[in-house]
C-alpha atoms as a PDB file:
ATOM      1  CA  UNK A   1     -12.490  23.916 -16.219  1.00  0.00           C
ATOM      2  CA  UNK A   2      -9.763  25.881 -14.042  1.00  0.00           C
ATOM      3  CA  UNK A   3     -10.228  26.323 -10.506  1.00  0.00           C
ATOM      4  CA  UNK A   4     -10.738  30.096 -11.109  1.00  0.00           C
ATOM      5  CA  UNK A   5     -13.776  29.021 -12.885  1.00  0.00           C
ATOM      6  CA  UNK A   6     -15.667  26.862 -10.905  1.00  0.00           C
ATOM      7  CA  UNK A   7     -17.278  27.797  -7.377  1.00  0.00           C
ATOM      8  CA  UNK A   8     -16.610  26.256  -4.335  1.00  0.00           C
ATOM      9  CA  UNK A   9     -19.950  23.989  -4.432  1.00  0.00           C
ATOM     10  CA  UNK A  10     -18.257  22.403  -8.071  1.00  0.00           C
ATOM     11  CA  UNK A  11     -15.184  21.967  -6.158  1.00  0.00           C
ATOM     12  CA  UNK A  12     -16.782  20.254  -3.682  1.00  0.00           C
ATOM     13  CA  UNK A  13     -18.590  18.047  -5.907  1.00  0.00           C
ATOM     14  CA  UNK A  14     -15.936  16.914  -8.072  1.00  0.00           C
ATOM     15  CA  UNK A  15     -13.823  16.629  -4.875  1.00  0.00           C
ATOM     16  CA  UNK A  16     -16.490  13.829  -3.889  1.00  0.00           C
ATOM     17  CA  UNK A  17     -16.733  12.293  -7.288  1.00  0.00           C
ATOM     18  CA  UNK A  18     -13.010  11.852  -7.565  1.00  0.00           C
ATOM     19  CA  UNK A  19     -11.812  10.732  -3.673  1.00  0.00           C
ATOM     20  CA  UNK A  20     -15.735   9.498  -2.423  1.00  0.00           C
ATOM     21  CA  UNK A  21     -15.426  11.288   0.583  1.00  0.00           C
ATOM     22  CA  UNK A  22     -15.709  14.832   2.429  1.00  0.00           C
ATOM     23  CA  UNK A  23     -14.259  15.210   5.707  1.00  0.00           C
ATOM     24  CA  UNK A  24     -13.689  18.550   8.117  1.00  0.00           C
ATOM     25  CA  UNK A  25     -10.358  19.400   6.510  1.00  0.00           C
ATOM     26  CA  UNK A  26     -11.730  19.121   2.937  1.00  0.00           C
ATOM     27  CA  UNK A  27     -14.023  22.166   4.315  1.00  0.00           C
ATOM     28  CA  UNK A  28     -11.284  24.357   5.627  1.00  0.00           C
ATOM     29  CA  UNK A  29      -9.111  23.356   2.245  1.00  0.00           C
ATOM     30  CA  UNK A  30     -12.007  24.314   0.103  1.00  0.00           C
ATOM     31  CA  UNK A  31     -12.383  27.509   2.146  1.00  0.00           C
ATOM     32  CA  UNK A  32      -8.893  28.782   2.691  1.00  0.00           C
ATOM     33  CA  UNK A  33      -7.087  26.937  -0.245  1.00  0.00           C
ATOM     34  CA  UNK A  34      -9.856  25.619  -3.307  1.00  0.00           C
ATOM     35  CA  UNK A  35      -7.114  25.533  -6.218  1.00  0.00           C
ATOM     36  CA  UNK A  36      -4.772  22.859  -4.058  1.00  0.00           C
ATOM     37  CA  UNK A  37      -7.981  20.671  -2.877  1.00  0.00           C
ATOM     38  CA  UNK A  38      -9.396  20.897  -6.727  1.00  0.00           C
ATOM     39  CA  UNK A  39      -5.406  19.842  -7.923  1.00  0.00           C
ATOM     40  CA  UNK A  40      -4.846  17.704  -4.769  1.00  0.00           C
ATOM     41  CA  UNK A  41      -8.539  15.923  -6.140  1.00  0.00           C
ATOM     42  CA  UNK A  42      -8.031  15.168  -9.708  1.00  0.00           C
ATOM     43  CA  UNK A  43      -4.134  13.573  -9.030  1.00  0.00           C
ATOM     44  CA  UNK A  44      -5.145  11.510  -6.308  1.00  0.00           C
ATOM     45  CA  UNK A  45      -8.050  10.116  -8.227  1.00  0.00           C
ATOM     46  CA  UNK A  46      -6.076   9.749 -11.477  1.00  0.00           C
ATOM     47  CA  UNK A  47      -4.441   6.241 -10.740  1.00  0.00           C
ATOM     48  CA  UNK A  48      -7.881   4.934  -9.177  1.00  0.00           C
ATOM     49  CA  UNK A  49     -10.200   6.523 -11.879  1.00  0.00           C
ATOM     50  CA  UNK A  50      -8.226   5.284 -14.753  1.00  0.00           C
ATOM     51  CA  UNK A  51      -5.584   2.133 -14.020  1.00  0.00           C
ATOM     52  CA  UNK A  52      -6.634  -1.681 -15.197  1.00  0.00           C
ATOM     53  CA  UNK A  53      -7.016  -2.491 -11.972  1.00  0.00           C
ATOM     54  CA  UNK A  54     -11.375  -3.339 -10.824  1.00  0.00           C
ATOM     55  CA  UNK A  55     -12.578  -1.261  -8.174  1.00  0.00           C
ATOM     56  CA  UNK A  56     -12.212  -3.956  -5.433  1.00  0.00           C
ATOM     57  CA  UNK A  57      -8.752  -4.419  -5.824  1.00  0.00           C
ATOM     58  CA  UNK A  58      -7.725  -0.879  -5.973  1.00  0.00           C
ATOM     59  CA  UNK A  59     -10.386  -0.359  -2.261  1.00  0.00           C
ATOM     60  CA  UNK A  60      -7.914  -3.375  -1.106  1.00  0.00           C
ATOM     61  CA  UNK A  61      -4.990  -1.704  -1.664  1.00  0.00           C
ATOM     62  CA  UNK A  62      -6.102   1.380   0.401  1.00  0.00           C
ATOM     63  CA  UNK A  63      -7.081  -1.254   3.187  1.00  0.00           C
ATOM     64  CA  UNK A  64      -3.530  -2.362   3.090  1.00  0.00           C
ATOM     65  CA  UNK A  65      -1.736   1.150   2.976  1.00  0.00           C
ATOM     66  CA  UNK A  66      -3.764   2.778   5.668  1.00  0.00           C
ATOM     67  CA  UNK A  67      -3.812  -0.676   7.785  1.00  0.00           C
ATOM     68  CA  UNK A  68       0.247  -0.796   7.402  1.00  0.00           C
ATOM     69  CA  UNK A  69       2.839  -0.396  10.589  1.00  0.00           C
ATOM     70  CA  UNK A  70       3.900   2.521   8.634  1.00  0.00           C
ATOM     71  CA  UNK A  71       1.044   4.473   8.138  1.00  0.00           C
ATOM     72  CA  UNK A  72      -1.785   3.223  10.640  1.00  0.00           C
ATOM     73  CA  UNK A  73      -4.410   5.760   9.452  1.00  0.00           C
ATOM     74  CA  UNK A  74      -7.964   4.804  11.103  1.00  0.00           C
ATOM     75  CA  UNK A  75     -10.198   7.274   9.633  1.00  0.00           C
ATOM     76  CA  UNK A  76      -9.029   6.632   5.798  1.00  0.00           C
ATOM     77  CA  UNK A  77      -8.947   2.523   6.632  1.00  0.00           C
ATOM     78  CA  UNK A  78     -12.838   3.106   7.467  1.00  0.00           C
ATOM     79  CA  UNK A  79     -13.597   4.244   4.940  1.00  0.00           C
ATOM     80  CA  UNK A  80     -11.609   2.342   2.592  1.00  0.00           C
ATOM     81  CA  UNK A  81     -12.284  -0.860   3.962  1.00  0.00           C
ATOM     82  CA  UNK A  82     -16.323  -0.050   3.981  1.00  0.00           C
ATOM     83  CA  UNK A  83     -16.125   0.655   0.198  1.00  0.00           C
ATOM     84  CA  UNK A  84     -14.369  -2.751  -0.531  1.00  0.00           C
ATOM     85  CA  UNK A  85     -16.969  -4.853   1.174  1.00  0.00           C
ATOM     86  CA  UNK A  86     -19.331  -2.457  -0.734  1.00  0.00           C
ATOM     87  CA  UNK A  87     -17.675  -3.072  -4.524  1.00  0.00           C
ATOM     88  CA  UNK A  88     -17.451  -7.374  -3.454  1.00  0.00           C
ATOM     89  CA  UNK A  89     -14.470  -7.669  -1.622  1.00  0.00           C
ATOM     90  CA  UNK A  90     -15.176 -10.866   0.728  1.00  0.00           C
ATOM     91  CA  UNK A  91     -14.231 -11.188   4.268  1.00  0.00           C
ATOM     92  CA  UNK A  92     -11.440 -13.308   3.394  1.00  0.00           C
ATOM     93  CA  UNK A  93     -10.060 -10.663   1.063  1.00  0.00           C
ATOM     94  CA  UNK A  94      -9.557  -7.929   3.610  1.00  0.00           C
ATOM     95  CA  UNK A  95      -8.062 -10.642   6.289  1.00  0.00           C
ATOM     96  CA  UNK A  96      -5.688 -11.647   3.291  1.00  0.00           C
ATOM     97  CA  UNK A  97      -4.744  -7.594   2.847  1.00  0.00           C
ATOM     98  CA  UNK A  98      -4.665  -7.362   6.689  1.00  0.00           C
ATOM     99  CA  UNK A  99      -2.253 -10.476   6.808  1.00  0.00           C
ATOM    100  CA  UNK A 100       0.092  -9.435   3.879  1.00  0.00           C
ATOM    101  CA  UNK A 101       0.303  -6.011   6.146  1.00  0.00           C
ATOM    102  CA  UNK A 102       1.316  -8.302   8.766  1.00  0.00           C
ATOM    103  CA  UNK A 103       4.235  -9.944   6.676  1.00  0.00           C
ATOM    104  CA  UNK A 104       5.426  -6.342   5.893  1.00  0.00           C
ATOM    105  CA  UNK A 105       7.752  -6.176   8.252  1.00  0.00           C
ATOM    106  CA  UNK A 106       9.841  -9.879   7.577  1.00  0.00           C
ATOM    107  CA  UNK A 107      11.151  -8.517   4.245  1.00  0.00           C
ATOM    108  CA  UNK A 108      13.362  -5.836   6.246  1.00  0.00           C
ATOM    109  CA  UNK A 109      14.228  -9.009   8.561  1.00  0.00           C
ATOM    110  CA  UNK A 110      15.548 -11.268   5.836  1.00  0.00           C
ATOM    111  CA  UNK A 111      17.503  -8.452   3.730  1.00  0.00           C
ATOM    112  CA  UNK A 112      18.820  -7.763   7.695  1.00  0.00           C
ATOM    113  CA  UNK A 113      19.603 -11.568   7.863  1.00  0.00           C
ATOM    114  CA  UNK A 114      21.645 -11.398   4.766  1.00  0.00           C
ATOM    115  CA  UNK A 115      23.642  -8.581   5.947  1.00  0.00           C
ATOM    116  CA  UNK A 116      24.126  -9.765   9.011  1.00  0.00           C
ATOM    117  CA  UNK A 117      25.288 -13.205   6.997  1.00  0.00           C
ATOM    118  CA  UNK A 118      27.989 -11.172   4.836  1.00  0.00           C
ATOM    119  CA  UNK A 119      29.446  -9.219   7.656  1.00  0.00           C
ATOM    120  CA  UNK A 120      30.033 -12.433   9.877  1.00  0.00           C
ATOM    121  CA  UNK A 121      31.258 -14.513   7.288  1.00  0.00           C
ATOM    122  CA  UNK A 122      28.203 -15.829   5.792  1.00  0.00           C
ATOM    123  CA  UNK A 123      28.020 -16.822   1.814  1.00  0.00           C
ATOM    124  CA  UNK A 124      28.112 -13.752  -0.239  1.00  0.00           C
ATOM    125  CA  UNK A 125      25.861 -12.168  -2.847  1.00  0.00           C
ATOM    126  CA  UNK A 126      28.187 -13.498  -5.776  1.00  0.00           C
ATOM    127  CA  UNK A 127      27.542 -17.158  -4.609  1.00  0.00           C
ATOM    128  CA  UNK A 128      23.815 -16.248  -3.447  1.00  0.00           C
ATOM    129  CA  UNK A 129      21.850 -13.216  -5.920  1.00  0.00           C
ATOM    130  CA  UNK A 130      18.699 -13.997  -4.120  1.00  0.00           C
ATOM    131  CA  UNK A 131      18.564 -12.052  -0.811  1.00  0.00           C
ATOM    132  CA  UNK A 132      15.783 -13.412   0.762  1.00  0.00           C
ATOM    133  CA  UNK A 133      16.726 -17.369  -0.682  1.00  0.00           C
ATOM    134  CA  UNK A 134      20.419 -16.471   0.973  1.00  0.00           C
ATOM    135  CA  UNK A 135      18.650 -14.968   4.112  1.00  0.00           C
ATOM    136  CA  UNK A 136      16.559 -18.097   4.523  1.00  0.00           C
ATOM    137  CA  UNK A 137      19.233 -20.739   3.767  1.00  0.00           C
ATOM    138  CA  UNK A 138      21.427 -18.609   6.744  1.00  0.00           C
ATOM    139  CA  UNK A 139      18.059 -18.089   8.691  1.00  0.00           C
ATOM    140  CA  UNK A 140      17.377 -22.260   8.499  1.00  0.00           C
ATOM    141  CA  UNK A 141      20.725 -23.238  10.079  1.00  0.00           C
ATOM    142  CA  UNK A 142      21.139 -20.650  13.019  1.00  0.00           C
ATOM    143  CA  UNK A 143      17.794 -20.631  14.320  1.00  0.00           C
ATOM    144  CA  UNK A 144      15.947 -23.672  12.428  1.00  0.00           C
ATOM    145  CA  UNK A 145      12.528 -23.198  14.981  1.00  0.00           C
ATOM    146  CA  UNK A 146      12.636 -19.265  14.214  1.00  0.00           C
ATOM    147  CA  UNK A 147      12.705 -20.312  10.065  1.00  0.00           C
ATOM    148  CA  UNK A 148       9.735 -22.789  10.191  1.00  0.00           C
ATOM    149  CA  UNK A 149       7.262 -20.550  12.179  1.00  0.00           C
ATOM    150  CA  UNK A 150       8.216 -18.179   9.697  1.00  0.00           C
ATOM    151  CA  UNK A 151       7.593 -20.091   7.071  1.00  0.00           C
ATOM    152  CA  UNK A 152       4.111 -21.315   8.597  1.00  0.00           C
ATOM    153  CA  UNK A 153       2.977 -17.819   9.509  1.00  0.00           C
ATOM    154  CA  UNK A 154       3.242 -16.945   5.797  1.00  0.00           C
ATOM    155  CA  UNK A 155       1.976 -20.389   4.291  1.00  0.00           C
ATOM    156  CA  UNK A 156      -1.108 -19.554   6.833  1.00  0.00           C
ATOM    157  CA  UNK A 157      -2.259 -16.858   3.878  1.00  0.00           C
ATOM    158  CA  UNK A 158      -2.405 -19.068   1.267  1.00  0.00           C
ATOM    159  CA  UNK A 159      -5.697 -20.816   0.744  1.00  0.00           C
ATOM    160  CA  UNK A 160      -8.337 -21.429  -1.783  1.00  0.00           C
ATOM    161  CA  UNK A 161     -10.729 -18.484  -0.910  1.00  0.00           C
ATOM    162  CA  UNK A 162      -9.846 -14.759  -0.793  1.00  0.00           C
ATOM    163  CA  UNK A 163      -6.931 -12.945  -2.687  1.00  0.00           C
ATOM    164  CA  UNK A 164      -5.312 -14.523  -6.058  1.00  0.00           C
ATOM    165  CA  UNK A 165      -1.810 -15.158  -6.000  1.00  0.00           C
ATOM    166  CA  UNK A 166      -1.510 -12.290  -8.373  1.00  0.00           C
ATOM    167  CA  UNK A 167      -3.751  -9.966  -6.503  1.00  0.00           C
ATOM    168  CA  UNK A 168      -1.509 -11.010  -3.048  1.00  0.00           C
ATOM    169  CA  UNK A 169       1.594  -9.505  -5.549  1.00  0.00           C
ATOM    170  CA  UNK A 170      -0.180  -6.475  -6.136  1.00  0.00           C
ATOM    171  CA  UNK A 171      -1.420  -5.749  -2.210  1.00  0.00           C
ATOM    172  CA  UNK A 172       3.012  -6.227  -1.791  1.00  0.00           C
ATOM    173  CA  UNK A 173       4.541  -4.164  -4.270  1.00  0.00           C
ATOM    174  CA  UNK A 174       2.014  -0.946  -3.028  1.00  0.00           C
ATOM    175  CA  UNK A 175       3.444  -2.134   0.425  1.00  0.00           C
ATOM    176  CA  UNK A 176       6.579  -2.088  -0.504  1.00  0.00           C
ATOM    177  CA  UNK A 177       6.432   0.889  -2.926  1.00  0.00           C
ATOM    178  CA  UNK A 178       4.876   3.038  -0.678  1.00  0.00           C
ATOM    179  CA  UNK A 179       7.122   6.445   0.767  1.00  0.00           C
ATOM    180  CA  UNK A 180       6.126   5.343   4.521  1.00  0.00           C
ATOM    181  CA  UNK A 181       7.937   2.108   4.181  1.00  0.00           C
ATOM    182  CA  UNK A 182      10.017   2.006   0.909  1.00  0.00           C
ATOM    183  CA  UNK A 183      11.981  -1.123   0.126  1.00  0.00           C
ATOM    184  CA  UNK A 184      13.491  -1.355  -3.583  1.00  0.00           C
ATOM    185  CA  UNK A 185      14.523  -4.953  -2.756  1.00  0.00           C
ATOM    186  CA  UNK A 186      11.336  -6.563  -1.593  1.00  0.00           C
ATOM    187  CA  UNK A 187       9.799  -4.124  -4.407  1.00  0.00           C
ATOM    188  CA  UNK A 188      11.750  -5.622  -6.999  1.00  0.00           C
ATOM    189  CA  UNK A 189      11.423  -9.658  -5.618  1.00  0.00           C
ATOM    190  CA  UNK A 190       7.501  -8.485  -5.754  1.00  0.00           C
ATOM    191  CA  UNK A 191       7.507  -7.070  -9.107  1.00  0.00           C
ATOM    192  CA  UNK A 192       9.156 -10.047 -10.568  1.00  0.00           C
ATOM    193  CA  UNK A 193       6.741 -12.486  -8.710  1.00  0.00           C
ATOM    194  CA  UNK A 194       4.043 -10.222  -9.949  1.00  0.00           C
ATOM    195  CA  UNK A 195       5.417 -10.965 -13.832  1.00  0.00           C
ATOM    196  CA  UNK A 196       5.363 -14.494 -13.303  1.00  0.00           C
ATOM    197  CA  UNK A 197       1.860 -14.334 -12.155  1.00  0.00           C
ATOM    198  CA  UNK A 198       0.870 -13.160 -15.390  1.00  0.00           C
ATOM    199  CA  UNK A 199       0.808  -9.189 -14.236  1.00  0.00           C
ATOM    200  CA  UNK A 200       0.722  -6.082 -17.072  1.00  0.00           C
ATOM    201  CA  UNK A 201       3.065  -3.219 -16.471  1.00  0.00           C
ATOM    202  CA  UNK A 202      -0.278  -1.316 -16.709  1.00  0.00           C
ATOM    203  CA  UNK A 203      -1.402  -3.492 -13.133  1.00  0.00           C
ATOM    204  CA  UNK A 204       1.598  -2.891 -11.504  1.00  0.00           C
ATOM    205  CA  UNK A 205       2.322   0.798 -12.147  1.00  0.00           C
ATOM    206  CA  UNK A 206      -1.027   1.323 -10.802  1.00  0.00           C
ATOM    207  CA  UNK A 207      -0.406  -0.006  -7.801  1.00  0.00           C
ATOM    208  CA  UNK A 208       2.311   2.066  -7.143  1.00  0.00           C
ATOM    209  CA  UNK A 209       0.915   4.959  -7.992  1.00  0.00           C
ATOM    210  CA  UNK A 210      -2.205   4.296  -5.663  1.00  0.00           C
ATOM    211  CA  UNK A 211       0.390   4.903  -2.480  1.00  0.00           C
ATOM    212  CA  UNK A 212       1.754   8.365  -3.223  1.00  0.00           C
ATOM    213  CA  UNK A 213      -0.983  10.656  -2.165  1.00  0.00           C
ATOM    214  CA  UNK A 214      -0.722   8.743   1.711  1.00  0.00           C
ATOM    215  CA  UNK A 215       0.758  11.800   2.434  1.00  0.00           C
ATOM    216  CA  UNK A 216      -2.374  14.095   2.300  1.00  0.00           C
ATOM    217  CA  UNK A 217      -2.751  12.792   5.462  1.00  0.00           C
ATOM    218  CA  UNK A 218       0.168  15.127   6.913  1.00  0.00           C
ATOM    219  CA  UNK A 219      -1.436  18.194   5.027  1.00  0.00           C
ATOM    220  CA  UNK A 220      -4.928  16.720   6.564  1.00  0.00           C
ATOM    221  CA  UNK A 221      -3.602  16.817  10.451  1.00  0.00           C
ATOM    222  CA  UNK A 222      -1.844  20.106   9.633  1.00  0.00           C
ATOM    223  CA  UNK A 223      -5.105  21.749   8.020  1.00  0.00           C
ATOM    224  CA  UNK A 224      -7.135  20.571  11.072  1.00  0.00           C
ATOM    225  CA  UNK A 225      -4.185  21.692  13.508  1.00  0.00           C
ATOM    226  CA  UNK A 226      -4.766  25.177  11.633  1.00  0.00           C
ATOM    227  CA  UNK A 227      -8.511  25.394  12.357  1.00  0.00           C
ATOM    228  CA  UNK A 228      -8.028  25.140  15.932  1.00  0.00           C
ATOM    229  CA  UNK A 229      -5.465  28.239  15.985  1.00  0.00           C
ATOM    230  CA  UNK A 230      -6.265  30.217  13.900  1.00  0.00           C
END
């Protein structure tokens, strides 16, 4: 059914059924714009709706791209968040998302380190491929306390409860994936870890795809900025 065919109260509904939420700028969107919101609905739900992935991972993966650095959107984590613990997702799941959000930020470090390596005489990519195994190696003999805090911060995520190793794989390469923080080569490190984990294509793509309609949340403060001038 076309936009031009359903009423605003359809909209609406399959708005709800297909994101599981309604907030103020939905309204003004349904009022002002229903073909967009009733477009905007059935893309965004797509990858959720459809993918491989359970329910609990793909509310975990939310957690993680509105709890990220890059994106720090409150009002979607709430809600996202809420619906994990509501699908099964255990208290040591969403600290496991909330620490992998944490480690975001040491993949730009390393491929930094390994830049910083080459340009000042380091060992270069022909004798080293692996950025972050170069960036470590470098990292271990210039600052050797800086390297093993490092290295315990991220061990510090790895226990017997909470996220799978390939579940941790597929919380990164949405991280990494993501527009609001893109980075092909932690992407690609993640995707390959992800493979060796036993990950489908079909796991993975979803992932991705799960990050693209963050930016909603620019048409959302826009629609909302538009209400109060109108």
């Amino acid at each position: 059914m076309t936009p031009a065919e359903m009423d605003r109260d359809a909209i609406k509904a399959e708005f709800q059924r297909e994101r599981g939420y309604w907030r103020p700028w939905n309204e003004t969107l349904l009022r002002e714009q229903p073909d967009f919101l009733l477009a905007y609905a059935r893309y965004a739900g797509h990858p959720s709706r459809t993918g491989p992935l359970s329910t609990r991972m793909v509310e975990l993966i939310y957690v993680a791209l509105d709890a990220s650095s890059s994106h720090l959107f409150e009002s979607g984590l709430r809600i996202h968040m809420q619906k994990a613990i509501d699908v099964g997702a255990s208290h040591q799941d969403i600290f496991d998302v909330l620490h992998l959000v944490a480690e975001q930020g040491l993949a730009c470090v390393l491929e930094s380190i390994h830049l910083l390596a080459e340009e000042t005489g380091g060992v270069t990519n022909q004798h080293h491929p692996n950025t972050a195994e170069h960036a470590w190696d470098w990292l271990s003999r210039h600052d050797p306390l800086y390297a093993e805090l490092t290295r315990a911060f991220c061990q510090n995520n790895h226990s017997n409860e909470g996220l799978a190793l390939s579940e941790r794989c597929l919380v990164q390469i949405a991280l990494h994936a993501c527009f609001t923080a893109f980075n092909p080569v932690a992407l690609r490190s993640c995707i390959r870890q992800g493979i060796e984990h036993g990950l489908t294509t079909a796991q993975m793509l979803q992932a991705i795809q799960l990050g693209a309609h963050l930016s909603v949340h620019g048409t959302a403060l826009g629609t909302q900025v538009f209400e109060s001038v109108k």
